[in-house]
N, C-alpha and C. Protein backbone atom coordinates (compact mmCIF):
# COMPACT_ATOMS: atom_id res chain seq x y z
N UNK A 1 116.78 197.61 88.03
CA UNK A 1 115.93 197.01 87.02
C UNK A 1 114.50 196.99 87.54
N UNK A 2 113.71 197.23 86.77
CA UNK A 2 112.16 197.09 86.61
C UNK A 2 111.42 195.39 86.35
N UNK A 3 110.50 194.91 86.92
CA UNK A 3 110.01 193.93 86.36
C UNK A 3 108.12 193.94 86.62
N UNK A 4 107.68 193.52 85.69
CA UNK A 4 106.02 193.10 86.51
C UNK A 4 106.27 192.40 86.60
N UNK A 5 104.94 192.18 86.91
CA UNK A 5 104.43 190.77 87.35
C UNK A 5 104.48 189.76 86.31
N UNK A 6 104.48 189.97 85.00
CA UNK A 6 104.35 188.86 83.93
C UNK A 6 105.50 188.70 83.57
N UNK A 7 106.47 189.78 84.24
CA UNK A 7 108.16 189.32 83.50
C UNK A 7 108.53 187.92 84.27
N UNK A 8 107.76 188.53 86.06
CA UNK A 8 108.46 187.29 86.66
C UNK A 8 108.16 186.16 86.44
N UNK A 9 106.65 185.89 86.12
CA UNK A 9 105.83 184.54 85.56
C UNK A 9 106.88 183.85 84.14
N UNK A 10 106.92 184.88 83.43
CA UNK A 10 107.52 184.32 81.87
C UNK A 10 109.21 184.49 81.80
N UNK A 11 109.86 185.54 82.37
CA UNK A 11 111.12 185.80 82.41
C UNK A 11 111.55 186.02 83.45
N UNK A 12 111.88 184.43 84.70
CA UNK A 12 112.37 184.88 85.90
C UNK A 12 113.51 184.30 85.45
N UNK A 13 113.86 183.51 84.43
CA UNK A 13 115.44 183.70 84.62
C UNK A 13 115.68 184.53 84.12
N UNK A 14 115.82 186.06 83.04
CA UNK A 14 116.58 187.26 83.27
C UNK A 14 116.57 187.66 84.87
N UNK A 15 115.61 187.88 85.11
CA UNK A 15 115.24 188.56 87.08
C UNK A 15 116.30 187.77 87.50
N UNK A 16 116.36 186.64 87.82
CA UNK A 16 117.18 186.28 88.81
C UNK A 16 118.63 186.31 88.14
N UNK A 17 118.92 186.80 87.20
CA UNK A 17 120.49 186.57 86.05
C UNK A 17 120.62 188.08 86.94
N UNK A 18 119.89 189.19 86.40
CA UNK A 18 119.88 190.45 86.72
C UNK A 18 120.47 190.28 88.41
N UNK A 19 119.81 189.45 89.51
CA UNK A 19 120.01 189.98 90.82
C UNK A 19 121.22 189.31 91.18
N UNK A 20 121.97 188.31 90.73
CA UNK A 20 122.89 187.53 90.48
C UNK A 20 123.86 188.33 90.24
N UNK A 21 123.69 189.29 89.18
CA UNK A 21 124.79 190.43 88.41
C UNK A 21 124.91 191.43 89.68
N UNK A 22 123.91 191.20 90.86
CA UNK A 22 124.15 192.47 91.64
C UNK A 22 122.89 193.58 91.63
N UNK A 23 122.39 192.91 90.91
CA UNK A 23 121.11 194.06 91.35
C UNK A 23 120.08 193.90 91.79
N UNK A 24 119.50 195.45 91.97
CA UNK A 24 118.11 195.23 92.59
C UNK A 24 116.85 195.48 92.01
N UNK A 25 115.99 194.65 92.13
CA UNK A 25 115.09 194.29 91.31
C UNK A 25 113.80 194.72 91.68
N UNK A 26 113.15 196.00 90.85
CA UNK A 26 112.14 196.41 91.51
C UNK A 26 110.47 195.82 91.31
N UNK A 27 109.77 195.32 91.43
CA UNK A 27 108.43 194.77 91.34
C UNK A 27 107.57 195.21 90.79
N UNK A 28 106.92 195.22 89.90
CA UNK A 28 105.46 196.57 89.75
C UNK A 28 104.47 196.04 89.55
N UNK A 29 103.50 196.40 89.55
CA UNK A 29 102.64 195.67 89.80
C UNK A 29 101.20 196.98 88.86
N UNK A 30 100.70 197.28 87.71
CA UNK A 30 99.82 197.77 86.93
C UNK A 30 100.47 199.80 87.52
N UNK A 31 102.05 199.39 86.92
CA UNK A 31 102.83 200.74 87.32
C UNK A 31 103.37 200.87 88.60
N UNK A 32 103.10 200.17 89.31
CA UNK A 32 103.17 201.24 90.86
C UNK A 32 103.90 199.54 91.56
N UNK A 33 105.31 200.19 92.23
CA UNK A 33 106.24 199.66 92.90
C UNK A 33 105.35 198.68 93.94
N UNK A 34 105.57 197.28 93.92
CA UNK A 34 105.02 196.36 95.44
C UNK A 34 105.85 196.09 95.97
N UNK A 35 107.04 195.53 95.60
CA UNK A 35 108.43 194.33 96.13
C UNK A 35 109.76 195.10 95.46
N UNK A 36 110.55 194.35 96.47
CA UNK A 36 112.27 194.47 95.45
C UNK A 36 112.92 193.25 95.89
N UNK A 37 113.75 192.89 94.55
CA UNK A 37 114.12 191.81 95.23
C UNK A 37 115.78 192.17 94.94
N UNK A 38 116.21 191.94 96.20
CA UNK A 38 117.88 191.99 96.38
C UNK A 38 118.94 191.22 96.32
N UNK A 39 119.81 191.21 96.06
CA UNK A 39 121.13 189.81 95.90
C UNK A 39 121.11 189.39 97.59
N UNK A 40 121.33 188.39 98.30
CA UNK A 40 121.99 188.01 99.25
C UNK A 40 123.57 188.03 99.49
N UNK A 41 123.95 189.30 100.39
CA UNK A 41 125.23 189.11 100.02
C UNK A 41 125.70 188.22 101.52
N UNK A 42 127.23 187.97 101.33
CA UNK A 42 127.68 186.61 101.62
C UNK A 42 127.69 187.12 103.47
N UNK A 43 127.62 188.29 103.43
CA UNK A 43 127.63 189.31 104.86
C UNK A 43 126.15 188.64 105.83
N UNK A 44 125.37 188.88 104.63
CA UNK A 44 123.79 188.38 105.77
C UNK A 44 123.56 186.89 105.97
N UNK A 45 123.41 186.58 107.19
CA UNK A 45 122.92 185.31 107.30
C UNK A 45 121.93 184.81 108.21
N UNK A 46 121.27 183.67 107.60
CA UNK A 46 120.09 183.40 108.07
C UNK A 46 119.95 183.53 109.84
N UNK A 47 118.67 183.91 109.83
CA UNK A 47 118.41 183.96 111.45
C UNK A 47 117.95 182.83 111.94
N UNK A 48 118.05 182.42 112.91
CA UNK A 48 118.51 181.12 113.56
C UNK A 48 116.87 181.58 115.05
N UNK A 49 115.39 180.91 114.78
CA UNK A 49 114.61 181.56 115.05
C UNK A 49 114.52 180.98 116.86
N UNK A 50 115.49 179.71 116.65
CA UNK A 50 115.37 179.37 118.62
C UNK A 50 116.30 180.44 118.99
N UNK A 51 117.02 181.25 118.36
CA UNK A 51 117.60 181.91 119.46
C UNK A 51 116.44 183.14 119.98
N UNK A 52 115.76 183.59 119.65
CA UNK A 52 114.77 184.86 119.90
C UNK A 52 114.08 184.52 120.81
N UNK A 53 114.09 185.45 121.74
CA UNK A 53 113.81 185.94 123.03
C UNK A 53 112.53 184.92 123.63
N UNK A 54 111.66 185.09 122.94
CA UNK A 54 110.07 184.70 122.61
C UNK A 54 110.14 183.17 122.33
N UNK A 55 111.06 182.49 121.80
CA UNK A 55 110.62 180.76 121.34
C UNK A 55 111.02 180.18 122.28
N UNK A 56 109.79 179.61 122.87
CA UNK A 56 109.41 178.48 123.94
C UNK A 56 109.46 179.08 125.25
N UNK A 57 108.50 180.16 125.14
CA UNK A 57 108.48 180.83 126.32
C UNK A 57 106.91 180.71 127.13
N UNK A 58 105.93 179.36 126.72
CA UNK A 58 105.40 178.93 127.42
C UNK A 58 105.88 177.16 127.35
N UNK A 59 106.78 177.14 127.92
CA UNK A 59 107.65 175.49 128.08
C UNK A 59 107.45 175.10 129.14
N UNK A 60 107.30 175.88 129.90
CA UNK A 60 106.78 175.53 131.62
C UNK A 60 105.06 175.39 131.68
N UNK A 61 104.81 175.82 130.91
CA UNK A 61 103.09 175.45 131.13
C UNK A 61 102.43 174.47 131.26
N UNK A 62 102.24 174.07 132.79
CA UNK A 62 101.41 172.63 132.66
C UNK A 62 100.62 172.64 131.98
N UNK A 63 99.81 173.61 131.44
CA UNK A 63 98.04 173.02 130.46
C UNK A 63 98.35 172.76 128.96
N UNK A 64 100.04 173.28 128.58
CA UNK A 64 100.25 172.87 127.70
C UNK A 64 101.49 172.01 127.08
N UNK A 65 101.55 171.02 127.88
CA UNK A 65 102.16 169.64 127.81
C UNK A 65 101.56 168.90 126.88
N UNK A 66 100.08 169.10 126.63
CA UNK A 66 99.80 168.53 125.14
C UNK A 66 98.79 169.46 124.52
N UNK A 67 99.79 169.64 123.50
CA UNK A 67 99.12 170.75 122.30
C UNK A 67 97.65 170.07 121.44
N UNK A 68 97.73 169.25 121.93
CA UNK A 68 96.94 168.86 120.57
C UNK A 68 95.62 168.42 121.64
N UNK A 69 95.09 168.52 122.69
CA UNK A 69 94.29 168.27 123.90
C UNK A 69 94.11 170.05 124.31
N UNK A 70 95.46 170.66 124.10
CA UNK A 70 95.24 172.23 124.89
C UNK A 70 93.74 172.98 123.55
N UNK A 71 94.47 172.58 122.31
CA UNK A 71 93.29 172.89 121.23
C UNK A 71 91.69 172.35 121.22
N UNK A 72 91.90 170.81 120.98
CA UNK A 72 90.62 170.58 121.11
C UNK A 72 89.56 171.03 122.51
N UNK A 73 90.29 171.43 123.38
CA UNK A 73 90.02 172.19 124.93
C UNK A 73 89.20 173.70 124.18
N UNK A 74 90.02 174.25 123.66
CA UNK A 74 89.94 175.75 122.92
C UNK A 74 88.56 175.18 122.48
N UNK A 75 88.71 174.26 121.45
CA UNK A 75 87.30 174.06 120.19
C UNK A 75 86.17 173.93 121.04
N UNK A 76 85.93 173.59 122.12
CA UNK A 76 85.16 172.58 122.98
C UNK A 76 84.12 174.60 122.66
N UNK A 77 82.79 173.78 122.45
CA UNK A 77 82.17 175.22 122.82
C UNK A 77 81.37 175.13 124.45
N UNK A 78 81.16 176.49 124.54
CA UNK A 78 80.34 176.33 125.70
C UNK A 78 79.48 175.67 126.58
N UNK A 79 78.96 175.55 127.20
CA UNK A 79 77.98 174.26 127.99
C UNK A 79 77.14 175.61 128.46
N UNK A 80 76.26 175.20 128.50
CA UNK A 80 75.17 176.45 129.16
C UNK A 80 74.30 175.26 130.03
N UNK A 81 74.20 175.04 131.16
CA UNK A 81 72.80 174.74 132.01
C UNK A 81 71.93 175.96 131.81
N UNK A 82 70.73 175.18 131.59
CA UNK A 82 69.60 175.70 131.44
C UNK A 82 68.22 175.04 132.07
């Protein structure tokens, strides 16, 4: 199935009846394809983002034990003696 942009504004419940039925739902946007939107089937499931490699992989950082001091640190502008 095809939709613009004004189907989804005015007719997102057909769109979402349509992806419900199983299909896939293509986007357009003044003709020309942007998005699709797909059923979730019962196979995929959400990703779970503490498990990835990368989250909380500066946890050991003493300078940043407080986030909210490590920033205003960042904001601080320069000092120039002159």
């Amino acid at each position: 199935m095809k939709a613009a942009i004004v189907d989804l504004r005015y007719r997102m419940t057909d769109v979402l009846s349509a992806v419900e039925r199983g299909e896939t739902v293509t986007v357009t946007y003044r003709g020309k394809p942007k998005a699709r939107i797909v059923p979730i089937s019962e196979k995929q499931e959400m990703h779970d983002i503490t498990k990835h490699p990368v989250f909380g992989m500066w946890k050991d950082r003493e300078d940043m034990k407080d986030p909210a001091a490590w920033v205003r640190k960042l904001r601080q502008g320069r000092r120039f003696d002159i």
